[in-house]
C-alpha atoms as a PDB file:
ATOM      1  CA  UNK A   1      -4.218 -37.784 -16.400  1.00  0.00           C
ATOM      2  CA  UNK A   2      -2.940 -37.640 -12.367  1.00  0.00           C
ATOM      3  CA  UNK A   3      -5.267 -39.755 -10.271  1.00  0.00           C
ATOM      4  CA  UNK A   4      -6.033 -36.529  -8.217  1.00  0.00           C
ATOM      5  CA  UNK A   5      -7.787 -34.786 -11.705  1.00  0.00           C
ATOM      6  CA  UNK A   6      -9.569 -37.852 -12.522  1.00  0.00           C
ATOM      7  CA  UNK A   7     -11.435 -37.711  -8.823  1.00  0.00           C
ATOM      8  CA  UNK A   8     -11.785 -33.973  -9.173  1.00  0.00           C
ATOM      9  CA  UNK A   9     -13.330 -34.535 -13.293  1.00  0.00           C
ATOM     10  CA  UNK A  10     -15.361 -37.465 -11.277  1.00  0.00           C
ATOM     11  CA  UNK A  11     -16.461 -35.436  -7.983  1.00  0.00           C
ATOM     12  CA  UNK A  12     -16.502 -31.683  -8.764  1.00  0.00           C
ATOM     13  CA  UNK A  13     -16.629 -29.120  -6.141  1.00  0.00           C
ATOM     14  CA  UNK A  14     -16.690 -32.366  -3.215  1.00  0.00           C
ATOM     15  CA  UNK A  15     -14.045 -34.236  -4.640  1.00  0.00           C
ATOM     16  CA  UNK A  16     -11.821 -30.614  -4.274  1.00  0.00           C
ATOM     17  CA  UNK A  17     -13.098 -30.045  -0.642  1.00  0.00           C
ATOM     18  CA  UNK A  18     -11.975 -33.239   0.401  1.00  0.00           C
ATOM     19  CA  UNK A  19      -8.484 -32.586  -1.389  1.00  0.00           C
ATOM     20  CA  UNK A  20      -8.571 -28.751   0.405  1.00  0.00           C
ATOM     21  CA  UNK A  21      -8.398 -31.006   3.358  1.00  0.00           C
ATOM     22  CA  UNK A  22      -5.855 -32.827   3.494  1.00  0.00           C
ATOM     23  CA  UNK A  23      -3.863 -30.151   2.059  1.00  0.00           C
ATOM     24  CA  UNK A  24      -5.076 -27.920   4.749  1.00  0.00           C
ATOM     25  CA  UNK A  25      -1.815 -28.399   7.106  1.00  0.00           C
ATOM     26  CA  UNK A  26       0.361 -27.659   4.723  1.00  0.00           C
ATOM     27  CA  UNK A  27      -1.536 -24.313   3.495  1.00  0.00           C
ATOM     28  CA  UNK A  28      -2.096 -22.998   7.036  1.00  0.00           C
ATOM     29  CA  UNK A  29       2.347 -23.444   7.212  1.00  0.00           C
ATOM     30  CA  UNK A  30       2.770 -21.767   4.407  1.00  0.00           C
ATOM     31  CA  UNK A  31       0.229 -18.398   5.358  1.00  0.00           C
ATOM     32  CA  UNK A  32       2.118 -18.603   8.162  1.00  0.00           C
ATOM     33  CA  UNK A  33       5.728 -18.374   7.241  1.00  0.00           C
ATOM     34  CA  UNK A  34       4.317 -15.823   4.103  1.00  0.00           C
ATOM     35  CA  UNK A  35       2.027 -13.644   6.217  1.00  0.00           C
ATOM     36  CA  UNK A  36       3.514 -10.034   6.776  1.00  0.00           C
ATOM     37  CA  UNK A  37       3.486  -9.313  10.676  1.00  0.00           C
ATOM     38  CA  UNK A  38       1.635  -6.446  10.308  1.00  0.00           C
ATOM     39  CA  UNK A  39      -1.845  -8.439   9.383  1.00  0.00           C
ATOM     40  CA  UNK A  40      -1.726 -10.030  12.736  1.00  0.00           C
ATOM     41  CA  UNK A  41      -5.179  -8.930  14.908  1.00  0.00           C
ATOM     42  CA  UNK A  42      -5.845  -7.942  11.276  1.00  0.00           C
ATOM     43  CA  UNK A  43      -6.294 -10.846   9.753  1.00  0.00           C
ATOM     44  CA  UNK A  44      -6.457 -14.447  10.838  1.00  0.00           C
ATOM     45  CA  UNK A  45      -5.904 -17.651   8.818  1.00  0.00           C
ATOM     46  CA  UNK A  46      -8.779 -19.262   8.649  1.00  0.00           C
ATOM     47  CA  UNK A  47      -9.568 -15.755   6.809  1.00  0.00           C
ATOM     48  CA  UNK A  48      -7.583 -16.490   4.674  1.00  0.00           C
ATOM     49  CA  UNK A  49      -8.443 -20.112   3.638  1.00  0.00           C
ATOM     50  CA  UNK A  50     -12.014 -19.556   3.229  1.00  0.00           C
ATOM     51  CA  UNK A  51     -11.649 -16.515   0.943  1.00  0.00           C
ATOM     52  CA  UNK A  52      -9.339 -19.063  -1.137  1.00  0.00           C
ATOM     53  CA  UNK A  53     -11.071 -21.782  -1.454  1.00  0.00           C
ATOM     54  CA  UNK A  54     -14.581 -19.877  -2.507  1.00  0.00           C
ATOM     55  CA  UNK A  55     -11.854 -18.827  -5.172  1.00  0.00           C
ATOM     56  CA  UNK A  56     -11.012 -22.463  -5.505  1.00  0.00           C
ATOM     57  CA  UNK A  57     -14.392 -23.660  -6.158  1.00  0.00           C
ATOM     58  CA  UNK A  58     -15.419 -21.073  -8.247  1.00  0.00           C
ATOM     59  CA  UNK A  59     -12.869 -21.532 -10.496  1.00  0.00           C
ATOM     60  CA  UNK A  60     -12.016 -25.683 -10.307  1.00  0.00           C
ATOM     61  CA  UNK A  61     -13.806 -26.187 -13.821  1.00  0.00           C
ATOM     62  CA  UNK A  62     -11.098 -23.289 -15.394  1.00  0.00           C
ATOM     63  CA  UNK A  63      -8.569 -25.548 -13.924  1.00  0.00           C
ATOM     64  CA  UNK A  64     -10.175 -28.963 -15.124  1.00  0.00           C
ATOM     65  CA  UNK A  65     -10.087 -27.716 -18.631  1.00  0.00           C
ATOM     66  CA  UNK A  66      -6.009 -27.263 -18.909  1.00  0.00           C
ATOM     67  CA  UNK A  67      -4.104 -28.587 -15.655  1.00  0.00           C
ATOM     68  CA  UNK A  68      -1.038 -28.012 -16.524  1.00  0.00           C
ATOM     69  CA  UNK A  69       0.248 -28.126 -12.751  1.00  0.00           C
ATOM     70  CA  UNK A  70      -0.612 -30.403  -9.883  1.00  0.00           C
ATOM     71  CA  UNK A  71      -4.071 -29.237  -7.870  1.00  0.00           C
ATOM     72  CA  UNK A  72      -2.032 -28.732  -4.772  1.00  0.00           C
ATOM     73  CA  UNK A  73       0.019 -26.461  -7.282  1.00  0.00           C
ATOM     74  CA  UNK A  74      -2.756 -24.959  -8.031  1.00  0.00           C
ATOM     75  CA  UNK A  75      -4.466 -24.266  -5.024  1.00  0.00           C
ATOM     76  CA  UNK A  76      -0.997 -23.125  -3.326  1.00  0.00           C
ATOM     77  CA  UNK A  77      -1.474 -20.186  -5.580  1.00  0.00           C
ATOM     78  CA  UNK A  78      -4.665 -19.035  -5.291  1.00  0.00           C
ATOM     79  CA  UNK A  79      -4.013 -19.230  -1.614  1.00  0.00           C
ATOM     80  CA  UNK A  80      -0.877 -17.353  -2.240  1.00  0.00           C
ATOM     81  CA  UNK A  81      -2.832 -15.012  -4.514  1.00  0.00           C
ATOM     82  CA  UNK A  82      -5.242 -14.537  -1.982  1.00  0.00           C
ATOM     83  CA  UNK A  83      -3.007 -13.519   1.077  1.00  0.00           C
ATOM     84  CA  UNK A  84      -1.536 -10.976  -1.487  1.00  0.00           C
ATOM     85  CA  UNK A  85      -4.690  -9.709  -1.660  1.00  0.00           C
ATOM     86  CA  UNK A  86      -5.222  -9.470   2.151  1.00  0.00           C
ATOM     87  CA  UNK A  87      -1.668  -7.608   2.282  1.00  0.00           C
ATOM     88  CA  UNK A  88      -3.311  -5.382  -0.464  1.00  0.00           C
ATOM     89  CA  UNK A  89      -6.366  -4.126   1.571  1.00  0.00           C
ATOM     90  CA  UNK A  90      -4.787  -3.967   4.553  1.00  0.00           C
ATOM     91  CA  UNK A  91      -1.200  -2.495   3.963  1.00  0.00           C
ATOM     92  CA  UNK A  92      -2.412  -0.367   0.618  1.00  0.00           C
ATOM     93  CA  UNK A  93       0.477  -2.746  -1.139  1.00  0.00           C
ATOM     94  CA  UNK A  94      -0.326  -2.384  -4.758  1.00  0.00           C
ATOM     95  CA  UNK A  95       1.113  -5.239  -6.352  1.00  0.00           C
ATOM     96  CA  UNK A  96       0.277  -7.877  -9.333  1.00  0.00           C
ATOM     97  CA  UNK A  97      -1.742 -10.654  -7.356  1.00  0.00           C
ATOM     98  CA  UNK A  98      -0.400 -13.146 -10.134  1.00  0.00           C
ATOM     99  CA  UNK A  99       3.250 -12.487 -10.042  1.00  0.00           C
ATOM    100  CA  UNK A 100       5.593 -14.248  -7.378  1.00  0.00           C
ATOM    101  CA  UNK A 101       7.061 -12.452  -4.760  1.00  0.00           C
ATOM    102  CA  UNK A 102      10.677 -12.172  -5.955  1.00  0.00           C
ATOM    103  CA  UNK A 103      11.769  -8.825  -6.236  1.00  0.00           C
ATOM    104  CA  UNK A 104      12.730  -6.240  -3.792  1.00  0.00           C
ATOM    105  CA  UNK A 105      11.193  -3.274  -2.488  1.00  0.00           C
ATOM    106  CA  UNK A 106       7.960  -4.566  -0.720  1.00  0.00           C
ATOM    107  CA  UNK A 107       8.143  -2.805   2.962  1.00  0.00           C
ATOM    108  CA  UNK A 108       8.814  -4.775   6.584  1.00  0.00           C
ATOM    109  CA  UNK A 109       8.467  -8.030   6.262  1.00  0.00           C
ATOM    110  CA  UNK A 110       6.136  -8.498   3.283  1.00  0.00           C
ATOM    111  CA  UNK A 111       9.439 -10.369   1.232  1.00  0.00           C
ATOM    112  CA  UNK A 112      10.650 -13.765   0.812  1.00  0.00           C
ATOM    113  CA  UNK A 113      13.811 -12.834   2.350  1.00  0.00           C
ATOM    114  CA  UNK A 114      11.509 -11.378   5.418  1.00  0.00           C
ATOM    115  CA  UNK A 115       9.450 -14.006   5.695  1.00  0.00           C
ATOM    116  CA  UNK A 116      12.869 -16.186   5.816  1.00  0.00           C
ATOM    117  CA  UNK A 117      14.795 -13.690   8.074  1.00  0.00           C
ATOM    118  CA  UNK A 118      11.583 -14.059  10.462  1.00  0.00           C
ATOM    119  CA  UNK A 119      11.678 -18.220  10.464  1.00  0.00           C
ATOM    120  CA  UNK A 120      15.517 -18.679  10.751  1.00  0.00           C
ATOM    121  CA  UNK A 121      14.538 -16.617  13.941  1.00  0.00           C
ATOM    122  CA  UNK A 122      11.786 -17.956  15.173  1.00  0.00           C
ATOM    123  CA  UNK A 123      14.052 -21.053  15.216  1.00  0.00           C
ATOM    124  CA  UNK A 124      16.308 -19.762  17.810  1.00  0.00           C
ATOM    125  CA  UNK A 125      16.290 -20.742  21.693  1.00  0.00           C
ATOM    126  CA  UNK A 126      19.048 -19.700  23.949  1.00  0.00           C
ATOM    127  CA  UNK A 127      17.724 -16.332  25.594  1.00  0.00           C
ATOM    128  CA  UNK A 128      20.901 -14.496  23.897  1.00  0.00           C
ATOM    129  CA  UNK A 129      20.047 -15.674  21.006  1.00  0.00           C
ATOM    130  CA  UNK A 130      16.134 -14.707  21.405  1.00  0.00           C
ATOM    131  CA  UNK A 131      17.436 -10.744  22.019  1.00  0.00           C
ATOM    132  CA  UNK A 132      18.301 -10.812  18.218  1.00  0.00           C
ATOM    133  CA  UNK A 133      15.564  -8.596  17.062  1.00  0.00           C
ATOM    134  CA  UNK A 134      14.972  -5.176  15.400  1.00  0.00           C
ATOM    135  CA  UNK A 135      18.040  -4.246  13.430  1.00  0.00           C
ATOM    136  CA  UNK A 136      19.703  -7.474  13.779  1.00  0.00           C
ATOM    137  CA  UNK A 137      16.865  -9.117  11.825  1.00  0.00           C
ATOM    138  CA  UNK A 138      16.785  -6.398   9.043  1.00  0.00           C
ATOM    139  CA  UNK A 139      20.652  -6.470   8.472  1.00  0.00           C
ATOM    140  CA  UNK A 140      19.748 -10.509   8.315  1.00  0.00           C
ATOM    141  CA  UNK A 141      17.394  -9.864   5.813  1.00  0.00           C
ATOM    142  CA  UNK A 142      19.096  -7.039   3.982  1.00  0.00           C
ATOM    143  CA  UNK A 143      21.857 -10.053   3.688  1.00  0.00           C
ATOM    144  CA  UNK A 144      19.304 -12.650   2.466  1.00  0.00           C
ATOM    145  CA  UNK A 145      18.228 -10.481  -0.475  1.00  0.00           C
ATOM    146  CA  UNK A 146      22.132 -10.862  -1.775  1.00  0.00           C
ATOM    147  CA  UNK A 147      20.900 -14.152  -2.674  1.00  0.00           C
ATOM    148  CA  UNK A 148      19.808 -14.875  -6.343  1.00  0.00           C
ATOM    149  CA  UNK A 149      16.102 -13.566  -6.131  1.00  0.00           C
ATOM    150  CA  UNK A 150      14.925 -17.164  -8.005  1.00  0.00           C
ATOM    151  CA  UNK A 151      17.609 -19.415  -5.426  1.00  0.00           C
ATOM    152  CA  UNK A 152      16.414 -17.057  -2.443  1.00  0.00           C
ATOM    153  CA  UNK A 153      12.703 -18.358  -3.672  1.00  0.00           C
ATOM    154  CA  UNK A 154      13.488 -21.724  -4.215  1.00  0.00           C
ATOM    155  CA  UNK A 155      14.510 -22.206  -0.620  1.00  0.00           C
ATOM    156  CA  UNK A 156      11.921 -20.697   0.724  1.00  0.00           C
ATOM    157  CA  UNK A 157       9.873 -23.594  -1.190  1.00  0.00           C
ATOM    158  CA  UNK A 158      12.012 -26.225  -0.901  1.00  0.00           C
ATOM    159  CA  UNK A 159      13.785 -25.607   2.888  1.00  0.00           C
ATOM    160  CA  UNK A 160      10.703 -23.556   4.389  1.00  0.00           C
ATOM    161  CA  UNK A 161       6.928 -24.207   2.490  1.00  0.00           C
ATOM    162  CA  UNK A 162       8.597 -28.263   2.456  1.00  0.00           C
ATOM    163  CA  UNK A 163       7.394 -28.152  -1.444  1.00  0.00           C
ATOM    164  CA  UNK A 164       9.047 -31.345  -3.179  1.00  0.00           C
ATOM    165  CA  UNK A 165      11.519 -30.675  -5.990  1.00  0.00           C
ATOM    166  CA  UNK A 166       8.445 -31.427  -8.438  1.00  0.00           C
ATOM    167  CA  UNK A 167       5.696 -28.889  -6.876  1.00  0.00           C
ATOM    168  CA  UNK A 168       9.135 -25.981  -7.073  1.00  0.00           C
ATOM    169  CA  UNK A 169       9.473 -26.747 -10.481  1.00  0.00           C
ATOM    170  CA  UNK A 170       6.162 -26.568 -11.095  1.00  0.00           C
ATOM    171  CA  UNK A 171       5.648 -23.111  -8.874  1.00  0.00           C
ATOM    172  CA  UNK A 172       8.910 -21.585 -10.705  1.00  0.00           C
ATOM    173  CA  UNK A 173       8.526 -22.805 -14.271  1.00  0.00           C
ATOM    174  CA  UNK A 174      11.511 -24.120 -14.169  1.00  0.00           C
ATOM    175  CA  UNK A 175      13.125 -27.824 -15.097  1.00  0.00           C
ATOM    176  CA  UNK A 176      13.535 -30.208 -12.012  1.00  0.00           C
ATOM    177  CA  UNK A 177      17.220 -30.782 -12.774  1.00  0.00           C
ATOM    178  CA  UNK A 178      17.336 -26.790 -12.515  1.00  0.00           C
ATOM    179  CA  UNK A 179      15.079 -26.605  -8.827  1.00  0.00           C
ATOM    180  CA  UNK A 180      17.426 -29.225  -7.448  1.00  0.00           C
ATOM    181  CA  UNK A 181      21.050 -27.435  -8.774  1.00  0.00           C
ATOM    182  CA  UNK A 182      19.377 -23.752  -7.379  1.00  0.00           C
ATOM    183  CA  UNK A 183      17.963 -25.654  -4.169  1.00  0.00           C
ATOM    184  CA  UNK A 184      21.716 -26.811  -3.728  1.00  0.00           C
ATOM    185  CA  UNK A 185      23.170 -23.657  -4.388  1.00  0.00           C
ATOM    186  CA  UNK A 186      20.890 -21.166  -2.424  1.00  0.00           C
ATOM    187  CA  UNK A 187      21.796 -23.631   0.910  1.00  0.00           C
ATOM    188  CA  UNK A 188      25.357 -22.607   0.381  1.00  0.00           C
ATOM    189  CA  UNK A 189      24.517 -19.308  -0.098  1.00  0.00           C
ATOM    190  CA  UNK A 190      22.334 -19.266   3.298  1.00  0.00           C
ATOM    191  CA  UNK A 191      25.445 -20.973   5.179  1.00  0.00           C
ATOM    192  CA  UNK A 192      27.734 -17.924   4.226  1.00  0.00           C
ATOM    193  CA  UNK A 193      24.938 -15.408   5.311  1.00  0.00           C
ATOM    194  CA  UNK A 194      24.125 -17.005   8.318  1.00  0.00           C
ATOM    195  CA  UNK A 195      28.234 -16.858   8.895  1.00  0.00           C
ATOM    196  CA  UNK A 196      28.042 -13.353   9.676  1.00  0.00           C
ATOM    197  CA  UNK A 197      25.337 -13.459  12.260  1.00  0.00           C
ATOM    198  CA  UNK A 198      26.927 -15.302  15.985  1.00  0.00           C
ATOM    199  CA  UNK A 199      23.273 -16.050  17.162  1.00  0.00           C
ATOM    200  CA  UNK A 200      23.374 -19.133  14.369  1.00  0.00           C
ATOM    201  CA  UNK A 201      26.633 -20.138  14.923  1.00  0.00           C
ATOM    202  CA  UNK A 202      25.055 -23.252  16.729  1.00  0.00           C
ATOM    203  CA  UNK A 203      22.601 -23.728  13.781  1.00  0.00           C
ATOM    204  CA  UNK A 204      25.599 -24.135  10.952  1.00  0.00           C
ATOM    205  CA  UNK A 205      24.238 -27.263  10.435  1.00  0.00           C
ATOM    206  CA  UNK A 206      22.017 -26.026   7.626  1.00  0.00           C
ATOM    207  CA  UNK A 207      24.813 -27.669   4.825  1.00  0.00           C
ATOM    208  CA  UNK A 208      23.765 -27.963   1.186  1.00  0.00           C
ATOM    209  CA  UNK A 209      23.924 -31.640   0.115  1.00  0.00           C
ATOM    210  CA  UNK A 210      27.465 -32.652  -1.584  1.00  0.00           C
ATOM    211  CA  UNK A 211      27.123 -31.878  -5.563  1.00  0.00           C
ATOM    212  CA  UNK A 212      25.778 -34.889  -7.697  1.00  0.00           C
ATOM    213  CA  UNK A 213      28.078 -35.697 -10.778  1.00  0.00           C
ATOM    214  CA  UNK A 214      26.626 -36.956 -13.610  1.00  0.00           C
END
């Protein structure tokens, strides 16, 4: 049993608020980099977090009884499941609030490769590189969606959410041997999109890690 399960078994609902917290920083940066553009003046975070954790609370004893994933796991998801639900009522998506967002086809920029597409250019300064908008940014994420649709997830976990190796693994079902070889692989794969954009020629410094040998 995790230390953080046996203060939630010991506290309850104010052992989980306390957690909800400290994790708070971390949820409000990944609403952000997830949230589709279109819910802005719609929707505001703090929307978002409350409607989660009355989700969280009402449901901490489900998660008690089999927690087979860390709470922050845990309560990443319902948050995630949550802003799903937002885009839902707001953007008539009709989607399965308990499935990932991995495959094509969701409009604008309600897609990991949109919500990736939108940070990568957030991150850029020079006022040449700031005019890189519109169709520029849809041919970037047209290109992003070449990548491997678990890889292109993984580093949106890993490289953008800042997710350990562990919590990926534990998002993706996956082994952590296999987060760490996609995480690797889906960096190269961002290098040689972001090669045929010029506005991140200056930011080619985004290098997977060498390969580890056994």
């Amino acid at each position: 049993m995790s230390e953080e399960v046996a203060r939630l078994e010991e506290g309850g609902v104010d052992a989980a608020s306390v957690l909800f917290a400290i994790y708070r920083r971390r949820l409000v940066a990944i609403i952000d980099f997830r949230m589709d553009r279109r819910l802005i003046g719609r929707v505001d975070t703090e929307d978002v977090l409350q409607e989660a954790w009355i989700e969280i609370a009402r449901r901490l004893d489900q998660y008690l009884a089999k927690p087979n994933v860390s709470f922050f796991v845990w309560v990443r998801q319902i948050t995630w499941q949550t802003l799903l639900g937002f885009h839902r009522r707001h953007l008539s998506l009709k989607r399965d609030a308990n499935r990932d967002v991995r495959l094509r086809g969701e409009p604008g920029n309600f897609t990991t490769g949109g919500s990736i597409a939108r940070a990568l250019c957030a991150q850029l300064t020079s006022p040449s590189q700031a005019m890189m908008r519109g169709e520029e940014i849809e041919q970037l994420r047209e290109a992003l969606d070449t990548i491997n649709d678990v890889d292109r997830e993984v580093l949106a976990l890993r490289h953008f959410e800042l997710l350990t190796n562990k919590e990926v693994a534990e998002v993706l079902q996956i082994g952590s041997t296999a987060a760490s070889n996609r995480y690797i692989r889906a960096l190269r794969r961002l290098r040689d999109v972001l090669v045929q954009f010029p506005a991140f020629h200056d930011r080619m410094g985004i290098d997977a890690p060498p390969e580890s040998h056994p």
